[in-house]
Protein backbone atom coordinates (compact mmCIF):
# COMPACT_ATOMS: atom_id res chain seq x y z
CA UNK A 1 69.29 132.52 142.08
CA UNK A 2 70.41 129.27 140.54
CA UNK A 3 67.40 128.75 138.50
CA UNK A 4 68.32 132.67 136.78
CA UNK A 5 72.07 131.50 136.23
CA UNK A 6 70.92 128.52 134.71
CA UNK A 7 68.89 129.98 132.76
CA UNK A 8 71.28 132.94 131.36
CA UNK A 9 74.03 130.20 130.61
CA UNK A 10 71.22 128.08 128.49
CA UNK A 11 70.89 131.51 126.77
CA UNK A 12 73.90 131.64 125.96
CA UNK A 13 74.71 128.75 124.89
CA UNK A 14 72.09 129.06 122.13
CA UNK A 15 73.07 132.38 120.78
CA UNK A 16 76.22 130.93 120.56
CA UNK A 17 75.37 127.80 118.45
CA UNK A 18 72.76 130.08 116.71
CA UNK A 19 76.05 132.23 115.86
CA UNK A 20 77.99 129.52 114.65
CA UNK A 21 75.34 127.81 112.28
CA UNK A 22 74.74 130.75 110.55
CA UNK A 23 78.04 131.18 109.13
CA UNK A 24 78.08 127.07 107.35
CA UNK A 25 77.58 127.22 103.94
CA UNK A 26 74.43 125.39 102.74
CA UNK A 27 74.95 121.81 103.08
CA UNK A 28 77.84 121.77 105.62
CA UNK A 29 77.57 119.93 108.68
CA UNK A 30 79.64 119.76 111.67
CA UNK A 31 78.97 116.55 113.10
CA UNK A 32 79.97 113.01 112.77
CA UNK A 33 79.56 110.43 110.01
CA UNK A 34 78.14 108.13 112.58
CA UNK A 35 74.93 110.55 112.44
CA UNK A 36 74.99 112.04 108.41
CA UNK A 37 75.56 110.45 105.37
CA UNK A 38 79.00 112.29 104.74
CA UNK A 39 82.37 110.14 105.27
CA UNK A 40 84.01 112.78 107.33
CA UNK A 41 83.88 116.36 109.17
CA UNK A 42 83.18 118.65 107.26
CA UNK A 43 83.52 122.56 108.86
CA UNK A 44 84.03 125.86 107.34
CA UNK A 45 87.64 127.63 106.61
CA UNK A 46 86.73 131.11 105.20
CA UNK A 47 90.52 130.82 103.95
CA UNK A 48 89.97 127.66 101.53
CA UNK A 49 86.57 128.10 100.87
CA UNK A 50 85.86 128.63 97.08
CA UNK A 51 89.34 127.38 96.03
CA UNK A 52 87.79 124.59 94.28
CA UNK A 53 85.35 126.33 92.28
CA UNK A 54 87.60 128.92 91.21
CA UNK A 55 90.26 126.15 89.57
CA UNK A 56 87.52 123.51 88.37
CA UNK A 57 84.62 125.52 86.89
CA UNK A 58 87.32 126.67 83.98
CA UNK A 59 87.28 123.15 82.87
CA UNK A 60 83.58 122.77 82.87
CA UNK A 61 83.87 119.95 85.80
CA UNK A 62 80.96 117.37 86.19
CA UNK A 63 81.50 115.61 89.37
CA UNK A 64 82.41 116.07 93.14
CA UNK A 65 86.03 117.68 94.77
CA UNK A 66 86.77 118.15 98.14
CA UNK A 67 89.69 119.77 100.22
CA UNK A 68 90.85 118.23 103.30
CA UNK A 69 93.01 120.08 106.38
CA UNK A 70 93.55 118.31 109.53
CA UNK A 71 90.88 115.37 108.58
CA UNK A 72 88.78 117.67 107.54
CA UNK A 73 86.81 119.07 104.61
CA UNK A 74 87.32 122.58 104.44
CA UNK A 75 86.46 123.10 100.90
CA UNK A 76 84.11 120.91 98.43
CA UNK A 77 82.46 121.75 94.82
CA UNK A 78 79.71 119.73 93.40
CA UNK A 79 79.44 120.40 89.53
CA UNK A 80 77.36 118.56 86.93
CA UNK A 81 75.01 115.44 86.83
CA UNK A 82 75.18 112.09 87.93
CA UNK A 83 72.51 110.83 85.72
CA UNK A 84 70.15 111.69 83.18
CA UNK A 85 68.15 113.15 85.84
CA UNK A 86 70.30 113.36 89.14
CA UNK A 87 72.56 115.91 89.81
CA UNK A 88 75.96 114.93 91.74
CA UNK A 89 76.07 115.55 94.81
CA UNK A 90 78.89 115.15 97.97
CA UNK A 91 77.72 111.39 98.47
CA UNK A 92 77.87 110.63 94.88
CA UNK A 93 80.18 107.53 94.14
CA UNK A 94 82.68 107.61 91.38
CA UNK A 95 84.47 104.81 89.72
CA UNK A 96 87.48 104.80 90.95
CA UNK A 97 89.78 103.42 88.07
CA UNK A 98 93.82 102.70 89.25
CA UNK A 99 92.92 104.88 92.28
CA UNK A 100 92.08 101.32 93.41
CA UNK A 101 95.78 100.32 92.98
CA UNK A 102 96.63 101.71 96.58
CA UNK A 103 93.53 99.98 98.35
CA UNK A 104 94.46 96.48 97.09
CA UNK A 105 98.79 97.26 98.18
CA UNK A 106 96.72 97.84 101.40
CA UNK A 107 95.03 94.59 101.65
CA UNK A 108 98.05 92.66 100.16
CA UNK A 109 100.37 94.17 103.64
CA UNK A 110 97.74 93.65 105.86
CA UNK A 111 98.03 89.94 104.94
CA UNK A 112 101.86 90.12 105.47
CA UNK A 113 100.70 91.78 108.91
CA UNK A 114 98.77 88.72 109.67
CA UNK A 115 102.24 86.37 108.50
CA UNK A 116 100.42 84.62 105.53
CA UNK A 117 102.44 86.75 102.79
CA UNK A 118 106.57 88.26 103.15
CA UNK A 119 107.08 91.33 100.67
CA UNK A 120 110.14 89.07 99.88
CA UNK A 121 108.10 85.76 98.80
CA UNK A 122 108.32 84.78 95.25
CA UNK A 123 105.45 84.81 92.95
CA UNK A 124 106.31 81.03 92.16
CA UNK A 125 105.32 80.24 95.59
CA UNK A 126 101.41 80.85 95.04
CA UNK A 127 101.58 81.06 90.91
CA UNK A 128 104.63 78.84 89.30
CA UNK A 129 102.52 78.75 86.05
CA UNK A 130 103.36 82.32 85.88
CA UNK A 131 105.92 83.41 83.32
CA UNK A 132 108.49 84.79 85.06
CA UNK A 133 107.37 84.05 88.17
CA UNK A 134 110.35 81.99 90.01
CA UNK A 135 111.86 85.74 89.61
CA UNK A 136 109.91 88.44 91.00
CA UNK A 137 109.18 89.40 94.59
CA UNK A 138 104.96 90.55 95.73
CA UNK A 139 107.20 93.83 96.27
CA UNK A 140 108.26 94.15 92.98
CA UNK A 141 104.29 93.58 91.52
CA UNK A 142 103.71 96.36 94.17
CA UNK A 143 106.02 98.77 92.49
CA UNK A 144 105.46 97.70 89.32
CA UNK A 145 109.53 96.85 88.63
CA UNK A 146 108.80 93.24 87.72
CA UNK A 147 109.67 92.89 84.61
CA UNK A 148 105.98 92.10 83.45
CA UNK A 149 103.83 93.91 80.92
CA UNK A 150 100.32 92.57 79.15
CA UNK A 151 98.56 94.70 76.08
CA UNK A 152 94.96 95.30 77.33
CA UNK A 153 92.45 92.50 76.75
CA UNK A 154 88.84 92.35 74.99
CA UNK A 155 86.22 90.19 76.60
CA UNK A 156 82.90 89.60 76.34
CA UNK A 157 80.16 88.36 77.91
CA UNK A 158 79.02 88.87 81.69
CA UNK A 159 80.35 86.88 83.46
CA UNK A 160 84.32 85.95 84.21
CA UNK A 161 85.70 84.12 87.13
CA UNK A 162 89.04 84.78 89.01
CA UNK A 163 90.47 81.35 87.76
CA UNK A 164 89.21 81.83 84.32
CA UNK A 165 90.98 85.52 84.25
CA UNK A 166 94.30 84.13 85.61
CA UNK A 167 94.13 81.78 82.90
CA UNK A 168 94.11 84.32 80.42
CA UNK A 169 96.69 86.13 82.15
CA UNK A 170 98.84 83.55 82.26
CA UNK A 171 98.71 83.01 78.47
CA UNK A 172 99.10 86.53 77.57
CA UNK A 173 101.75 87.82 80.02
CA UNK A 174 105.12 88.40 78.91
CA UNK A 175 108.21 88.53 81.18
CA UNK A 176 111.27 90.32 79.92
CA UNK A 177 114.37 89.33 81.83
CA UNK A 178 116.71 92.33 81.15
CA UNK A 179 113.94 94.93 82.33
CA UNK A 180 113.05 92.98 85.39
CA UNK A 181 117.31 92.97 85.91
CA UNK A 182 117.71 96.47 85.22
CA UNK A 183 114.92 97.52 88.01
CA UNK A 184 113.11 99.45 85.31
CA UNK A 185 109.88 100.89 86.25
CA UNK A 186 106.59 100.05 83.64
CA UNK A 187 103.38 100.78 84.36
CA UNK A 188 101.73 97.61 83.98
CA UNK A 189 97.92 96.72 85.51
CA UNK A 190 98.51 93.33 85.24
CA UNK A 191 101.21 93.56 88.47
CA UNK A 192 97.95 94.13 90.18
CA UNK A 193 95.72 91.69 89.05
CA UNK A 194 97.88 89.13 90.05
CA UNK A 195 98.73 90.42 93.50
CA UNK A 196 94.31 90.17 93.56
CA UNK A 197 95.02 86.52 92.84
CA UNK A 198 97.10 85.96 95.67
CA UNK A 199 95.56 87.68 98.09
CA UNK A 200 92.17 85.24 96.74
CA UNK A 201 94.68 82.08 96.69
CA UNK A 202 96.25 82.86 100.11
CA UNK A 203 93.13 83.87 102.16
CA UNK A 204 90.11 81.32 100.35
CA UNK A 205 88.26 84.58 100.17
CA UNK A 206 87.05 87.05 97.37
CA UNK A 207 88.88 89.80 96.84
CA UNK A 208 85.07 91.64 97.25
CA UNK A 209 85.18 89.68 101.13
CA UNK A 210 88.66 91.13 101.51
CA UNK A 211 87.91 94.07 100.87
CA UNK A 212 84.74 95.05 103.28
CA UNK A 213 86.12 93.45 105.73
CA UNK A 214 89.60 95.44 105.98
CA UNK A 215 88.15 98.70 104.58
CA UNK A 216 83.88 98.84 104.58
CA UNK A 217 82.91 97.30 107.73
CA UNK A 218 85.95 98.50 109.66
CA UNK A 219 86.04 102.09 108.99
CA UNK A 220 82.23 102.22 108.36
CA UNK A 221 82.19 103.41 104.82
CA UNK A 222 78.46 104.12 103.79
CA UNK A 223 78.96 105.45 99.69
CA UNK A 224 81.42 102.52 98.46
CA UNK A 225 80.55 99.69 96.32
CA UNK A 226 81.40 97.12 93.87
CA UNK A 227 80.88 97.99 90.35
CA UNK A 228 79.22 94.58 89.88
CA UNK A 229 77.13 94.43 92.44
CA UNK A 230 73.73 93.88 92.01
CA UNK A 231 71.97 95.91 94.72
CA UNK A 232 72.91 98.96 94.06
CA UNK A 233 73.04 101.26 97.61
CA UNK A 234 74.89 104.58 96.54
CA UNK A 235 74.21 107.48 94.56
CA UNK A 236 76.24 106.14 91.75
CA UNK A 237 77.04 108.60 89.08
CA UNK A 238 77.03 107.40 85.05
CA UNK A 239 80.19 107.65 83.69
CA UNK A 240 80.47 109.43 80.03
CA UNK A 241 83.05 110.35 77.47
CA UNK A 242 82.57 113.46 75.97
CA UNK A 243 83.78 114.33 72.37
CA UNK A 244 84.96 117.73 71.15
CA UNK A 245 81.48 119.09 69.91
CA UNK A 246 80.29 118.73 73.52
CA UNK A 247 78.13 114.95 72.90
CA UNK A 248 78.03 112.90 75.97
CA UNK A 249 78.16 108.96 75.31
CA UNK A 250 77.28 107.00 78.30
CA UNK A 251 80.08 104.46 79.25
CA UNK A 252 78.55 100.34 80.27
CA UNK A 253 81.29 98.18 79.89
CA UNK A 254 80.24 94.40 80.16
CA UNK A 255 80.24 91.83 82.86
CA UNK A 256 83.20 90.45 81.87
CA UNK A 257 85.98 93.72 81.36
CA UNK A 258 84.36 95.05 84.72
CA UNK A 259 85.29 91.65 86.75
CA UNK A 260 89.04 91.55 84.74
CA UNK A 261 89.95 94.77 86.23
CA UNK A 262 90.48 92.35 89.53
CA UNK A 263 92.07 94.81 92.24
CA UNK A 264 92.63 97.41 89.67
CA UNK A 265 89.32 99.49 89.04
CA UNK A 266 86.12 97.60 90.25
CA UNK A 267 84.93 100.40 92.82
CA UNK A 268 83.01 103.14 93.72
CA UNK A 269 83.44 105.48 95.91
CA UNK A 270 82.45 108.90 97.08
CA UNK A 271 85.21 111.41 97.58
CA UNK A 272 84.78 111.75 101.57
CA UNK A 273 85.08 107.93 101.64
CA UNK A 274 88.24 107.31 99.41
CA UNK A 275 89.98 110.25 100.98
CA UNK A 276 88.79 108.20 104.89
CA UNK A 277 90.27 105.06 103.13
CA UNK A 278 93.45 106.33 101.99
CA UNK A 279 94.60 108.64 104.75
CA UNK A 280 94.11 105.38 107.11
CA UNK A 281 95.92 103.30 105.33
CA UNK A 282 98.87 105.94 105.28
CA UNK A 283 98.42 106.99 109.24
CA UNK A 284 98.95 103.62 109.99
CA UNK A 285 95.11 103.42 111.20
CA UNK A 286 94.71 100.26 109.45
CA UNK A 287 97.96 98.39 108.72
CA UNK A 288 100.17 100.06 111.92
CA UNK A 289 102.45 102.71 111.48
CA UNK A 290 105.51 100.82 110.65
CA UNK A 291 103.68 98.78 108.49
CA UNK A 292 102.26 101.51 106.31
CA UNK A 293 105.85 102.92 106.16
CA UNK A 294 106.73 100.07 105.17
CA UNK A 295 104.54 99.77 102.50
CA UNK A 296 103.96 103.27 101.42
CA UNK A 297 107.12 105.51 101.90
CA UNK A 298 108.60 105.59 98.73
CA UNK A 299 112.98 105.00 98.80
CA UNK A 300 115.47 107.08 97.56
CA UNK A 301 114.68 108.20 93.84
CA UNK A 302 111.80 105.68 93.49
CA UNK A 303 108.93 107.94 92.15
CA UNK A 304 105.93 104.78 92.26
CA UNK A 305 104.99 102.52 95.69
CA UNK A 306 102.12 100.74 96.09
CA UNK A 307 99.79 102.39 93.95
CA UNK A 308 101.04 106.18 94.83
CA UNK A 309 103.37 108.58 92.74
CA UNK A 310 105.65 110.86 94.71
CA UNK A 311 105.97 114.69 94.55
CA UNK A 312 108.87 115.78 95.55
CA UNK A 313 108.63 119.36 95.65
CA UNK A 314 106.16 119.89 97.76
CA UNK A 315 106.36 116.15 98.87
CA UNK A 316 103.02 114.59 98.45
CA UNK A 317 101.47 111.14 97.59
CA UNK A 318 99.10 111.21 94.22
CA UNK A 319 97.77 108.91 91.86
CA UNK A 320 95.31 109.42 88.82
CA UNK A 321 92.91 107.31 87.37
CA UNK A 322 90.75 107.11 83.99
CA UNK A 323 88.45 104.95 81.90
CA UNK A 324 84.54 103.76 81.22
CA UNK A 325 83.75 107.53 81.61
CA UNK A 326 85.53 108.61 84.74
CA UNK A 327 88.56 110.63 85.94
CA UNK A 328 89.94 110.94 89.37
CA UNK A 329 92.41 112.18 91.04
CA UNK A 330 94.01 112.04 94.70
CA UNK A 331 96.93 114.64 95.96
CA UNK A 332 97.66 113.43 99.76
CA UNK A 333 100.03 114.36 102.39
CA UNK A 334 102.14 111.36 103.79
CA UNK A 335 100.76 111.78 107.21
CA UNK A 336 96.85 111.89 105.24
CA UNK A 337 96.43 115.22 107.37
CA UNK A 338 95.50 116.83 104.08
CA UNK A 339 94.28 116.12 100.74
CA UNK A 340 92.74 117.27 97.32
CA UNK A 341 90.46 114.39 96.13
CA UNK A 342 88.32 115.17 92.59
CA UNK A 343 86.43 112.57 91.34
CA UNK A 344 84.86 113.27 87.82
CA UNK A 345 82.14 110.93 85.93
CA UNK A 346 83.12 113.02 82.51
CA UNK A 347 86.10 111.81 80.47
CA UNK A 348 86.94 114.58 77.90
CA UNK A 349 88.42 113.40 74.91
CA UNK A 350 91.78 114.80 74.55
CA UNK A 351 92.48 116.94 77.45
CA UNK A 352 90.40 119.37 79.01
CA UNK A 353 93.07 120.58 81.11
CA UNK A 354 91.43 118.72 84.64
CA UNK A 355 94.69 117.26 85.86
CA UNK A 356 96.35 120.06 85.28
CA UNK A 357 94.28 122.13 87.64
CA UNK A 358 94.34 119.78 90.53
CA UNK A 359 98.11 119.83 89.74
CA UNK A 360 97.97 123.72 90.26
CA UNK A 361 96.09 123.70 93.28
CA UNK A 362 97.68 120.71 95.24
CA UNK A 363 100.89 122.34 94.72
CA UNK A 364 99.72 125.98 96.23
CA UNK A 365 97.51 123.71 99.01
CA UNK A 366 99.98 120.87 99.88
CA UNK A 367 102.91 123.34 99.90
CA UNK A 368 102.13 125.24 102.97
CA UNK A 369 101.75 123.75 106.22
């Protein structure tokens, strides 16, 4: 009798399963990233499915998007090649560009967690060659209201050093007194580079060491690299500019411009892993919750914190980055419950209207809860 009951419930189970598999799309999986390749769970939702396609194929889309509910990925499009050869694919990495801006606000409060940095400390503390620098706070470089701004720099070569980049920072920073005074917001890279530089200065370590071990090693992140490094693990995707007659130029910046974006766009990532990164950091997985309030929830009117934009209607957290071929974008919940991440390896010249698609569909997807 036992043996027949066990046997009918092992039936069962099966069919069910059997049921269940058959209605994942090709390529989905339901289990764990300790035992696949992709960053998170990824299930079906009948309801989402085929959003993603339906806004991005319009703008001829070369690269990888996903759609996250609940920590999950509920909707993904693959578009385009990687390579000359490879196509991309849901584990292909992406420059990142300023989407990096938010990891490295991360890494600088997780040093304040540890009491080697205060969001109040002067910049004079840690750089007093610094113009400026006896008047701005690490939480105005953070919110880019320092007063700072720097025209972008050429260099050459392959090979540039932290010290020799602060150096030229340094020279080529300017520091306007009535903006800083005034509170007015500029979007200026170099707020970045320099919060790199004392996050190096404060700890003895790379900003590369830093960086695995808060983010990589912690969380386990399998498809993120440094665009530098030499032993190349991911399925990295080329980055190209396209013109207007439909030519693809491949983008391979030198040594040297890839090692001066310091803290500012030196990574690459796949879109499961960025979305992991980002919705720990705001859950409070990494830094603690009041930290990453701290850190992350914008004040009153304030539109930029730490490397995120706020939307206020719906209310989401979004930042957008560009350059050496690549365009990416993040829309994110405050909470990180849900997310549109797209992550392109073409760079239209002009506009080919990307932005403004993820714009249209993180408003419909974001707005409803």
């Amino acid at each position: 009798m036992k043996k027949w009951i066990y046997t009918f419930i092992g039936i069962l189970m099966f069919i069910c399963i059997a049921c269940y598999i058959v209605t994942l799309k090709k390529g989905d999986t339901v289990v764990s990233n300790t035992k696949t390749k992709t960053a998170i769970t990824r299930i079906v939702d009948r309801k989402e499915s085929g959003k993603l396609k339906k806004s991005l194929s319009k703008t001829k889309f070369s690269g990888t998007a996903v759609l996250i509910k609940n920590n999950k990925i509920v909707d993904s499009y693959v578009s385009g090649s990687a390579t000359d050869v490879d196509k991309n694919m849901l584990t292909t990495t992406y420059e990142i560009d300023s989407l990096q801006k938010v990891l490295t606000a991360g890494l600088v409060m997780n040093q304040v967690n540890k009491g080697k940095l205060k969001l109040t400390d002067r910049v004079n503390k840690f750089i007093p060659d610094l113009p400026g620098s006896k008047y701005i706070t690490i939480r105005e470089l953070l919110d880019m209201n320092s007063g700072l701004s720097m025209k972008k720099m050429k260099f050459s070569g392959n090979n540039l050093s932290s010290a020799e980049l602060l150096d030229v920072v340094i020279d080529n920073v300017r520091f306007d007194a009535n903006t800083k005074k005034s509170g007015k917001w500029s979007y200026q890279p170099v707020n970045f580079v320099i919060l790199s530089e004392i996050l190096e200065e404060i700890t003895g370590k790379s900003y590369k060491q830093l960086f695995d071990e808060t983010y990589i090693k912690k969380l386990k992140l399998k498809q993120t690299e440094f665009a530098y490094d030499n032993n190349i693990k991911t399925n990295r995707a080329y980055g190209y500019v396209v013109k207007g007659n439909g030519d693809r130029i491949k983008q391979n910046p030198n040594g040297a411009t890839v090692f001066s974006e310091l803290g500012t766009g030196q990574v690459y990532m796949s879109a499961p892993d960025y979305y992991k990164l980002v919705a720990s950091l705001l859950n409070g997985k990494i830094l603690g919750t009041d930290a990453a309030k701290e850190l992350y929830l914008p004040l009153g009117n304030g539109k930029y914190r730490a490397g995120l934009y706020t939307s206020k209607k719906p209310f989401y957290r979004y930042a957008n980055g560009y350059g050496y071929g690549f365009e990416s974008h993040v829309r994110i919940s405050q909470d990180g419950k849900k997310a549109v991440v797209v992550f392109s390896n073409h760079q239209v010249s002009g506009n080919n209207g990307l932005k403004k698609k993820v714009d249209q569909l993180s408003k419909k997807f974001l707005g409803y809860k």
